[in-house]
N, C-alpha and C. Protein backbone atom coordinates (compact mmCIF):
# COMPACT_ATOMS: atom_id res chain seq x y z
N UNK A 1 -12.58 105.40 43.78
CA UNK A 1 -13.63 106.04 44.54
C UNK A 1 -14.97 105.55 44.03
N UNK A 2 -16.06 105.22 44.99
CA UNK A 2 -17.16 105.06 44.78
C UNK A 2 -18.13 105.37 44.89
N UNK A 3 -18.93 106.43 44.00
CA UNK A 3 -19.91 107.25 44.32
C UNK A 3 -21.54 106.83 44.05
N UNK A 4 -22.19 106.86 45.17
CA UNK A 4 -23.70 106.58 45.19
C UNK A 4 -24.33 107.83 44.49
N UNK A 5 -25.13 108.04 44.07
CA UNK A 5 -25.93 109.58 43.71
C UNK A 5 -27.43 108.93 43.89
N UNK A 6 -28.00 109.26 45.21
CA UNK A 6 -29.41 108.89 45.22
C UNK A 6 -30.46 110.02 45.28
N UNK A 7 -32.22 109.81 44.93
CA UNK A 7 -32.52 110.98 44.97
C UNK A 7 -33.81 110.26 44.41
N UNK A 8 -35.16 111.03 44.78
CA UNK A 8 -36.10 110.63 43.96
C UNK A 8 -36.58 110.95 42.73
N UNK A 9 -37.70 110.34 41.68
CA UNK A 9 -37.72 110.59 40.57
C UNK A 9 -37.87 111.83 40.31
N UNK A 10 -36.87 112.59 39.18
CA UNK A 10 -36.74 114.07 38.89
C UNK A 10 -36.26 114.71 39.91
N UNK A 11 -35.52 114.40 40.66
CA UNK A 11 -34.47 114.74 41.92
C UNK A 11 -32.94 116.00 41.20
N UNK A 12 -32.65 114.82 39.89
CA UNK A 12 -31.67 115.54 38.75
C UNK A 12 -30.48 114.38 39.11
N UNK A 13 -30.83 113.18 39.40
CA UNK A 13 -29.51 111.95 39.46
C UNK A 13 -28.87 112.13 38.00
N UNK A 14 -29.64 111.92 36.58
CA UNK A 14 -29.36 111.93 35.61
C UNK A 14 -28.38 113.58 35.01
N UNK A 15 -28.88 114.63 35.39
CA UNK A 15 -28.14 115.41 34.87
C UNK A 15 -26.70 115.58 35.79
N UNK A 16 -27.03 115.35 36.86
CA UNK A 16 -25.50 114.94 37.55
C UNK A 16 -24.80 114.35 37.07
N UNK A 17 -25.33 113.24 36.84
CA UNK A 17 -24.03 112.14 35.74
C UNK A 17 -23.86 112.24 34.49
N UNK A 18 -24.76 113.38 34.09
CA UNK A 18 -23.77 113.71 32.73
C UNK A 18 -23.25 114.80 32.87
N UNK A 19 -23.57 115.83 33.71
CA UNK A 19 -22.39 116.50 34.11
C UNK A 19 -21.43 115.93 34.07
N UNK A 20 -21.00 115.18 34.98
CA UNK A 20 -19.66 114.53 35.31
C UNK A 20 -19.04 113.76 34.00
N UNK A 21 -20.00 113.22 33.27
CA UNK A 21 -19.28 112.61 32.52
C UNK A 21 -18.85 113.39 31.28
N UNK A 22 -19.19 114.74 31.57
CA UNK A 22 -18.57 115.54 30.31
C UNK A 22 -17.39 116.31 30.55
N UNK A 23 -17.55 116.26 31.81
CA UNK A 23 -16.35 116.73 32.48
C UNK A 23 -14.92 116.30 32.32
N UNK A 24 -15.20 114.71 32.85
CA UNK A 24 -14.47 113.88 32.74
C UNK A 24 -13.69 113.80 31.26
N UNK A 25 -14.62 113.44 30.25
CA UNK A 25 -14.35 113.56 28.95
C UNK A 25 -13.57 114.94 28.37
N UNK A 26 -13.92 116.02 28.76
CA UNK A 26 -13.42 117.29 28.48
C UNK A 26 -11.53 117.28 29.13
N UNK A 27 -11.37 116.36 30.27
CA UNK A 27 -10.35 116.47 31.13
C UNK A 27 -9.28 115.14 30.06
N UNK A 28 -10.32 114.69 29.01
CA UNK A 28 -9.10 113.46 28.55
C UNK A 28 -9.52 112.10 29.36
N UNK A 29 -10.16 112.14 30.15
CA UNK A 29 -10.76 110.73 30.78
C UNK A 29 -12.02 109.94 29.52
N UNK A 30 -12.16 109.14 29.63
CA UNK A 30 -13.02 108.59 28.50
C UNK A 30 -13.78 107.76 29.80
N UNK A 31 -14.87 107.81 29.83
CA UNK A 31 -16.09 107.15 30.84
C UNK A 31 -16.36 106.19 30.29
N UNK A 32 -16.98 104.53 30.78
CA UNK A 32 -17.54 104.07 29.85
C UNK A 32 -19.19 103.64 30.97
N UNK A 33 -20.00 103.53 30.26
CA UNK A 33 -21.38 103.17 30.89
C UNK A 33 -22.52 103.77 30.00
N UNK A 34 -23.63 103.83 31.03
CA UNK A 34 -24.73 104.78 30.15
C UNK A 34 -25.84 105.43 31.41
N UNK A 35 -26.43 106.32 30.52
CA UNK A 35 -27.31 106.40 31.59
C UNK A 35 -29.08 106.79 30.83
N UNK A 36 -29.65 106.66 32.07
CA UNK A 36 -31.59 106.45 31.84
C UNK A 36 -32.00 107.53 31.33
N UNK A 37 -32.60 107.63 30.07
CA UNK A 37 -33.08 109.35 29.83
C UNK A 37 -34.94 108.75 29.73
N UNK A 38 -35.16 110.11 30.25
CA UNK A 38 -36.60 110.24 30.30
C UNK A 38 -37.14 109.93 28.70
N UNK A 39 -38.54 109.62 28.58
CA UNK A 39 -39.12 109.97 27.42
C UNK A 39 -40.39 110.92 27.72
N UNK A 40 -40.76 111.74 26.86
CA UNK A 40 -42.23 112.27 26.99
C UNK A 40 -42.77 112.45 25.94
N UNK A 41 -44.26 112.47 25.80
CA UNK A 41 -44.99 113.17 24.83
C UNK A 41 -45.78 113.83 25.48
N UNK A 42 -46.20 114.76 24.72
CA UNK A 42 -47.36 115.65 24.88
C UNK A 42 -47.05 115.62 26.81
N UNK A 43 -45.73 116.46 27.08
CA UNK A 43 -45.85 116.47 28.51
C UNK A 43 -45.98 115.43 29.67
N UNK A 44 -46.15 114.00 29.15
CA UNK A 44 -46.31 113.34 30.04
C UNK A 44 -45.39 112.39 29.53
N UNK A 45 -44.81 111.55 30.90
CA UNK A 45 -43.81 111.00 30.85
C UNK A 45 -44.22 109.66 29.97
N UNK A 46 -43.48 109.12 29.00
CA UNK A 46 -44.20 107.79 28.46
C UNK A 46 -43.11 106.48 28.12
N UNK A 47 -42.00 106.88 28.76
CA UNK A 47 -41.08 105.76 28.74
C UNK A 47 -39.42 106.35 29.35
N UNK A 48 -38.94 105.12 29.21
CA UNK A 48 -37.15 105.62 29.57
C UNK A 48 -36.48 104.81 28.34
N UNK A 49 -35.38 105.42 27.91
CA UNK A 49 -34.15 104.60 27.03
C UNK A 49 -32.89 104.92 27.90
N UNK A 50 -32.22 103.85 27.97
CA UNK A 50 -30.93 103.24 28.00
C UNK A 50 -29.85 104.29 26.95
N UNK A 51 -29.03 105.30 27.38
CA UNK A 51 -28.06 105.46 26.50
C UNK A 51 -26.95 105.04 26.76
N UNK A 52 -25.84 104.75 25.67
CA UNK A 52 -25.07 104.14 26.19
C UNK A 52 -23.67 105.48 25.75
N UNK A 53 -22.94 106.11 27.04
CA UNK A 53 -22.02 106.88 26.13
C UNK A 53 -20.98 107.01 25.63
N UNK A 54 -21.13 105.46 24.21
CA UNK A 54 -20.83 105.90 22.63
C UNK A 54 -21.96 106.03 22.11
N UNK A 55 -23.07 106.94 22.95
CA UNK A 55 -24.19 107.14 21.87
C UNK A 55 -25.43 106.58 21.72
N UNK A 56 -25.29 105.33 21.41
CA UNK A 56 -26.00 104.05 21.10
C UNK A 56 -27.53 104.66 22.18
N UNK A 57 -28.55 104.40 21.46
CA UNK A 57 -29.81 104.46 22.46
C UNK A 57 -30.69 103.76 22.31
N UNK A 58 -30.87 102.89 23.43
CA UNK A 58 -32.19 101.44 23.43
C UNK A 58 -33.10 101.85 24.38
N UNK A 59 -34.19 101.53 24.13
CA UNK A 59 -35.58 101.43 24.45
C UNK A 59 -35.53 100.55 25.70
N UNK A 60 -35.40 101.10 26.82
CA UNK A 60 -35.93 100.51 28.32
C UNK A 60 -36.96 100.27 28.49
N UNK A 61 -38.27 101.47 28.66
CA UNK A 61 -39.24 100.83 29.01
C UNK A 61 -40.26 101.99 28.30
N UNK A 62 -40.87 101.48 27.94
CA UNK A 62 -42.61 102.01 27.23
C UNK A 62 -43.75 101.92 27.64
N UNK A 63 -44.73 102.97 28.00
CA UNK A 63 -46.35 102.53 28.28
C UNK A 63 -46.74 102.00 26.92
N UNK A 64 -47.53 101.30 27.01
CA UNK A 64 -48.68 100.99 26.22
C UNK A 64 -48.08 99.96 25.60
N UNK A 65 -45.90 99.19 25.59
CA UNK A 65 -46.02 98.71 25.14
C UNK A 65 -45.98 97.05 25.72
N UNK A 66 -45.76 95.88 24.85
CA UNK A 66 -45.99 94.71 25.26
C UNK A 66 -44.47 94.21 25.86
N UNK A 67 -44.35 93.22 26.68
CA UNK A 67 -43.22 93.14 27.51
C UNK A 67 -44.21 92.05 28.40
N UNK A 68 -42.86 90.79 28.90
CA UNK A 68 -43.77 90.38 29.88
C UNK A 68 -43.26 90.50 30.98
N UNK A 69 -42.34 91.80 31.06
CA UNK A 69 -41.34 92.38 32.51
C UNK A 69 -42.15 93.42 32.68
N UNK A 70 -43.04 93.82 33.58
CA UNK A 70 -43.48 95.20 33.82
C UNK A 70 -43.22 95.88 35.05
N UNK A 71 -43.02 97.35 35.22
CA UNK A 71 -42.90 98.08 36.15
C UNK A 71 -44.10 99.53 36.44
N UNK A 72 -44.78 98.92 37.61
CA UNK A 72 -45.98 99.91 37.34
C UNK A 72 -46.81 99.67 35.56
N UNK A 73 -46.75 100.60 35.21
CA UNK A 73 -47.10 101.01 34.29
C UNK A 73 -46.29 101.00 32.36
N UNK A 74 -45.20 100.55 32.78
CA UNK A 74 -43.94 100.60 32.11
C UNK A 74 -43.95 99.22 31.44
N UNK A 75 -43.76 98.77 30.49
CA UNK A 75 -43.24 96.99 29.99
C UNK A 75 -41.68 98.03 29.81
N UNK A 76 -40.99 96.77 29.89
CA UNK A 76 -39.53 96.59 30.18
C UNK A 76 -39.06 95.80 29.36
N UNK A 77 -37.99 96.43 28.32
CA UNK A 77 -37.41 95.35 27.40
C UNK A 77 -36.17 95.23 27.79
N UNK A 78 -36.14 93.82 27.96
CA UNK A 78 -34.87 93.06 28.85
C UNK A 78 -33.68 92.92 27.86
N UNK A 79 -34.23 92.61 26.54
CA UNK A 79 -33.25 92.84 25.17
C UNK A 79 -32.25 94.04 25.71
N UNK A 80 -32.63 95.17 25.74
CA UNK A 80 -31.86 95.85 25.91
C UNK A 80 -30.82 96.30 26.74
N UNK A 81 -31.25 95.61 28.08
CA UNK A 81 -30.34 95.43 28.74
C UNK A 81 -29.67 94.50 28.71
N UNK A 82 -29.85 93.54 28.33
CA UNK A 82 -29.07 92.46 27.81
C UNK A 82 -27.66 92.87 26.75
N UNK A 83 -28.70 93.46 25.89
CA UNK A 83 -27.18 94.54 24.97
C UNK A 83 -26.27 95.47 25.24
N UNK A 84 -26.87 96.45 26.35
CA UNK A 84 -25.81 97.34 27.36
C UNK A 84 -25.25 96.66 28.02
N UNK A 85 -25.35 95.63 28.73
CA UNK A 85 -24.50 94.93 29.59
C UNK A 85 -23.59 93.86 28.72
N UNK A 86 -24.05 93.67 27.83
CA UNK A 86 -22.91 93.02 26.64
C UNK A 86 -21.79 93.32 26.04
N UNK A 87 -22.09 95.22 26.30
CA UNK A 87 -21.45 96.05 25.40
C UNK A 87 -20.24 96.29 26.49
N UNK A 88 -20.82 96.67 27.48
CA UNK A 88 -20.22 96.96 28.85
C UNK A 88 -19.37 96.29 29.70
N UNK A 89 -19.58 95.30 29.42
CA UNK A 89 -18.18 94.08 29.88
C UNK A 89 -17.52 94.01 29.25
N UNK A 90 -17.08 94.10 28.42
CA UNK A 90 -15.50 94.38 28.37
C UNK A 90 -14.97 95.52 28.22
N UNK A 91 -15.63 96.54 28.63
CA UNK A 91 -15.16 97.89 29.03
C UNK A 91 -14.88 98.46 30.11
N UNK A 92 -15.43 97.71 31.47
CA UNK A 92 -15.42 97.56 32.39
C UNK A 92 -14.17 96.87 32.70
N UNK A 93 -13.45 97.63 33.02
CA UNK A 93 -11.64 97.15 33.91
C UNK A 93 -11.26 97.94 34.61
N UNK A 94 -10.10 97.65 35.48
CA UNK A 94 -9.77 98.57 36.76
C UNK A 94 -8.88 99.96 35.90
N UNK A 95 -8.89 99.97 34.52
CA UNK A 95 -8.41 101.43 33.72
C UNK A 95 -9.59 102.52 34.03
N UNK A 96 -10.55 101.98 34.21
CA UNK A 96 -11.82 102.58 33.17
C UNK A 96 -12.81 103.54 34.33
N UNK A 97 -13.62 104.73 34.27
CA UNK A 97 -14.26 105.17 34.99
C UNK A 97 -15.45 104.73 34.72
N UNK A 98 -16.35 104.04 35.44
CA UNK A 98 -18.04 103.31 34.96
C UNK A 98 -18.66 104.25 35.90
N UNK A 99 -19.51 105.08 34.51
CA UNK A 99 -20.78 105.41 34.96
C UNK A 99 -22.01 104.20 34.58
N UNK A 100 -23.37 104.39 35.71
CA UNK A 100 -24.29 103.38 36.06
C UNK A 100 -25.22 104.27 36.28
N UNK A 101 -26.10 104.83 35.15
CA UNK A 101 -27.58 105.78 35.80
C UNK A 101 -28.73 105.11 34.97
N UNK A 102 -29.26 104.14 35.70
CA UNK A 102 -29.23 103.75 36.92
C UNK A 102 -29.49 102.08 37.10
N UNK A 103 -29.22 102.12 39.10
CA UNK A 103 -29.54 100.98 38.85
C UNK A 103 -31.33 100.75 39.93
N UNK A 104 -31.90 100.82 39.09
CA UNK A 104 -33.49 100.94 39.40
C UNK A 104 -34.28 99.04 39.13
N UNK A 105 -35.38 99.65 39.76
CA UNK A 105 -36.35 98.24 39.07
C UNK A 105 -36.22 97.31 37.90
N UNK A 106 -36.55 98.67 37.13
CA UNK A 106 -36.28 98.01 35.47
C UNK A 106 -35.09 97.02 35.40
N UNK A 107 -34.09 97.95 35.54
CA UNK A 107 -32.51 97.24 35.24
C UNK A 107 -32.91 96.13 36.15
N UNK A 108 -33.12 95.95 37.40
CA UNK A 108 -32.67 94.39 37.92
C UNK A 108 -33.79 93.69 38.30
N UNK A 109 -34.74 94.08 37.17
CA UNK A 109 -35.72 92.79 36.43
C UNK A 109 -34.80 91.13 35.87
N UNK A 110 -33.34 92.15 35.53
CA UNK A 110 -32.62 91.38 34.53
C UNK A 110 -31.28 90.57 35.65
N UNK A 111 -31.59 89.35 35.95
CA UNK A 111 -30.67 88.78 37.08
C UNK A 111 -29.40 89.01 36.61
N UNK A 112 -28.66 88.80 35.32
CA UNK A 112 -27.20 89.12 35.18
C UNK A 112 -26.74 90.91 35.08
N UNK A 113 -27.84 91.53 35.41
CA UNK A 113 -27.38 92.90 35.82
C UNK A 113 -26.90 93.14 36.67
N UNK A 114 -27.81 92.72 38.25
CA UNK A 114 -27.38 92.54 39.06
C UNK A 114 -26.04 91.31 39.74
N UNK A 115 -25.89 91.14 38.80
CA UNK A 115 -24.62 90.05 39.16
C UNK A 115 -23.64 91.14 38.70
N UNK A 116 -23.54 91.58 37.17
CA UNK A 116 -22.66 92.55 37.19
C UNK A 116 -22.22 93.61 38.03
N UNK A 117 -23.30 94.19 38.36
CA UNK A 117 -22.95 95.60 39.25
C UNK A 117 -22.44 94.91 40.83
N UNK A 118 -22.90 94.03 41.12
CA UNK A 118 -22.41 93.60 41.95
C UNK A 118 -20.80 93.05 42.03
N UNK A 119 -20.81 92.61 41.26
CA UNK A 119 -18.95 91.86 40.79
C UNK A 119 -18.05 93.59 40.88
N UNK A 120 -18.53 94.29 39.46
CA UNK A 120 -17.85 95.27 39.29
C UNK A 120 -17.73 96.02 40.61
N UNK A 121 -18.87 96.72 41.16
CA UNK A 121 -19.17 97.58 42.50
C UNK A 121 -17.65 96.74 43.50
N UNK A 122 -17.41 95.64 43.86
CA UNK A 122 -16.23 95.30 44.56
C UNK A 122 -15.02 95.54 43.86
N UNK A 123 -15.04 95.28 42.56
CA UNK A 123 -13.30 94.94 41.66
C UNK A 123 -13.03 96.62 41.17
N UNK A 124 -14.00 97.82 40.99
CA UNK A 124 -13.71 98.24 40.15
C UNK A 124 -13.17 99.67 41.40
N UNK A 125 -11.84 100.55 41.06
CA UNK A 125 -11.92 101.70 41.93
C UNK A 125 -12.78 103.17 41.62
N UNK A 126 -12.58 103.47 40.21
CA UNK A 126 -13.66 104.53 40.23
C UNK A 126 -15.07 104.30 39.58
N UNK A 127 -16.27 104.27 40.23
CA UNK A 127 -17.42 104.03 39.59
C UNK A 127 -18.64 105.21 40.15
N UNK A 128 -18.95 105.69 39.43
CA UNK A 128 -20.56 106.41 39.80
C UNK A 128 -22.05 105.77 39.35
N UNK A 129 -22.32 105.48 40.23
CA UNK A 129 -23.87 104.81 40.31
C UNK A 129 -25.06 105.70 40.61
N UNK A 130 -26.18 105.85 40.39
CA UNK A 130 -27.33 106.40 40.63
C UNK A 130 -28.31 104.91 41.39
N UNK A 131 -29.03 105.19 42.54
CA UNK A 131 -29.81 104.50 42.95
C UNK A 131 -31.09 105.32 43.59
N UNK A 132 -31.94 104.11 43.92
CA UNK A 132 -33.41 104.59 44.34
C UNK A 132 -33.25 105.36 45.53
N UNK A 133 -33.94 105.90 46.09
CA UNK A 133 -33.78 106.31 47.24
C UNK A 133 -34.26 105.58 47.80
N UNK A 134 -34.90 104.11 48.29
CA UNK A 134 -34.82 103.40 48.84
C UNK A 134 -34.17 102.05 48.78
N UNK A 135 -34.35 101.35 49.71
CA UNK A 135 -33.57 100.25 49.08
C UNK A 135 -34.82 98.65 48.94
N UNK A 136 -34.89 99.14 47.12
CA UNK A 136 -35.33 98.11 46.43
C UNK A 136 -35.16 96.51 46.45
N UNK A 137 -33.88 96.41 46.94
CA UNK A 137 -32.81 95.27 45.97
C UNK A 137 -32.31 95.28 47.19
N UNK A 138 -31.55 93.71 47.72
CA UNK A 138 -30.32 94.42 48.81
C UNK A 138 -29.08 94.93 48.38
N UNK A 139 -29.06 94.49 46.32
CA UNK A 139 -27.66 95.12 46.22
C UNK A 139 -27.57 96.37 46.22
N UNK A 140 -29.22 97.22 46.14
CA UNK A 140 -29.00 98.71 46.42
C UNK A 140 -28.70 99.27 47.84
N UNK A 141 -28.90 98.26 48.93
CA UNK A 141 -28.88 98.72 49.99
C UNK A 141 -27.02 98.00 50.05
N UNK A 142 -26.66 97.22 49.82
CA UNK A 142 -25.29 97.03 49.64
C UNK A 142 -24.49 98.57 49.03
N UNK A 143 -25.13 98.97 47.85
CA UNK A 143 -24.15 100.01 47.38
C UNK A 143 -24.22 101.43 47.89
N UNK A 144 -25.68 101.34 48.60
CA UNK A 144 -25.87 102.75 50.30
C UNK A 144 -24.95 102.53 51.49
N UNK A 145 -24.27 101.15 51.32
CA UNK A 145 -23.55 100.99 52.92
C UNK A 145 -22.03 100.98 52.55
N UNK A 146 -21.38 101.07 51.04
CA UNK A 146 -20.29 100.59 50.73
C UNK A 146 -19.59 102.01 49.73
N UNK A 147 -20.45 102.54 49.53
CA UNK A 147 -20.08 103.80 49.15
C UNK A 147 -19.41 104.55 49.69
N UNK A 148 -18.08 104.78 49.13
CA UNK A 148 -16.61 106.07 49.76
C UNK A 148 -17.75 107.54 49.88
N UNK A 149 -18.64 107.71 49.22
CA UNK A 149 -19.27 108.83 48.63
C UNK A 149 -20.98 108.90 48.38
N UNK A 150 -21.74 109.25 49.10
CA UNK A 150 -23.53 109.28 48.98
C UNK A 150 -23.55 110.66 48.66
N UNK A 151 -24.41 110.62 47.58
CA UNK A 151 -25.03 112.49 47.26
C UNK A 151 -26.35 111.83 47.37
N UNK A 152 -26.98 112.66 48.18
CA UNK A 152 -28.45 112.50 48.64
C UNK A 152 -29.10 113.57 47.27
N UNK A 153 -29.94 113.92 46.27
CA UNK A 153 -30.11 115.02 45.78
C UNK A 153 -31.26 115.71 46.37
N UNK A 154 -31.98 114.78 47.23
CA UNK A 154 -33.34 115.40 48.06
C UNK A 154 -32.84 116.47 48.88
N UNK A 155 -31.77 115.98 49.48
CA UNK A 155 -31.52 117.09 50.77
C UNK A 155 -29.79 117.98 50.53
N UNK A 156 -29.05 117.61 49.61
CA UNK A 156 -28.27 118.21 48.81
C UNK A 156 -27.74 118.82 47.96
N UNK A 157 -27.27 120.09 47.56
CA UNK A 157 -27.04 120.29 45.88
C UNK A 157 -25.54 120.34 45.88
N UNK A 158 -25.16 119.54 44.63
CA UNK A 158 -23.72 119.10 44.60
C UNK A 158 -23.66 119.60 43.24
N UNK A 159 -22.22 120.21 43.00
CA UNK A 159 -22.03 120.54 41.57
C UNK A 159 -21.17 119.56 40.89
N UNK A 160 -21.11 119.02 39.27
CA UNK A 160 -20.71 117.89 38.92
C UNK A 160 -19.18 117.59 39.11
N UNK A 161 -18.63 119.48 39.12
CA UNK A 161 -17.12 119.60 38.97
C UNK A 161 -16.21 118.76 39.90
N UNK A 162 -17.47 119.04 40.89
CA UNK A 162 -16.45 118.51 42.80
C UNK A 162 -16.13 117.12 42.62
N UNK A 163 -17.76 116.25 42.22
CA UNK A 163 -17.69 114.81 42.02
C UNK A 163 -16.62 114.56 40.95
N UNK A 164 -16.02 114.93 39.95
CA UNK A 164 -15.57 115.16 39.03
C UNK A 164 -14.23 115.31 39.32
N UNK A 165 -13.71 115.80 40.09
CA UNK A 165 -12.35 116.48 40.38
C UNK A 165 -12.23 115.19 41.53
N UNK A 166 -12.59 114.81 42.91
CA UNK A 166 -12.51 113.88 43.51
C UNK A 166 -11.93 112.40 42.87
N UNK A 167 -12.42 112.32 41.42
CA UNK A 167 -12.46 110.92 41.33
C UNK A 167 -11.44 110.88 40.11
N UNK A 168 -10.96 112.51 39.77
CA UNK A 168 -9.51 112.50 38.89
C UNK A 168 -8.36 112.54 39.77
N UNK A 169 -8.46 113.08 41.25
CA UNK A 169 -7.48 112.99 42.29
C UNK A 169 -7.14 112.07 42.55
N UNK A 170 -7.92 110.58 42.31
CA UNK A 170 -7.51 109.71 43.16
C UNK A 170 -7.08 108.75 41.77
N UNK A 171 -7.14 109.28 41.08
CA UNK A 171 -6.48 108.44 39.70
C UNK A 171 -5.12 108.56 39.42
């Protein structure tokens, strides 16, 4: 099963997918992927990191810092995605449930990201993805038209259990 989860920024794409993925984990499923956590100081938003869940947490993107990938306001360290997606291939097999939060700007600054999600998104049966609510990329508009499953979070509220239980049924 292939689930889209789209929604705009602070919509709650991210706490959806860790819902699910604790779920999953709680059920004996082991997830492999990561997903985007906010940063803030003093109330205002001032970057995103990459977690990866075994844990591991890299530095996506930073104001103020240097990068010669930028988004808006954001420098973008490509290192790091370079290392999640390093980590992530060979965890990625038709055993495995891949969570993907997300696949945004930042991430496909980096051309072998988008080659991945693209390869996997066809080979793999259960995967949950988070995307923009528009379509950035055409592989985001590829994974809006190819999706078994779209959770809109603008105009929907979905609880993690359902997504969660759907994608242990079909296992």
């Amino acid at each position: 099963m292939k689930i889209a989860i789209i929604g705009k920024p602070r919509s709650g794409k991210t706490t959806l997918v860790k819902g699910i993925y604790h779920i999953l984990k709680n059920q004996g499923r082991e997830p492999v992927g990561f997903y985007t956590e906010e940063i803030r100081r003093a109330g205002r938003r001032y970057g995103f990191d990459m977690v990866n869940l075994n844990g591991e947490r890299l530095p996506l993107a930073r104001v103020g810092s240097h990068s010669p990938f930028k988004v808006g306001k954001y420098a973008v360290f490509i290192d790091s995605i370079e290392k999640t997606l390093k980590e992530l291939m060979p965890q990625a097999n038709k055993n495995s449930i891949l969570i993907i939060d997300e696949i945004g700007k930042m991430e496909l600054l980096y051309p072998p990201f988008a080659e991945f999600i693209e390869n996997i998104w066809q080979s793999l049966d259960s995967i949950i993805v988070t995307i923009p609510i528009t379509d950035i990329h055409p592989l985001v508009k590829s994974i809006r038209n190819t999706a078994d499953i779209t959770v809109n979070l603008d105009s929907q509220k979905v609880e993690p259990q359902m997504l969660a239980e759907k994608l242990m049924r079909q296992m």
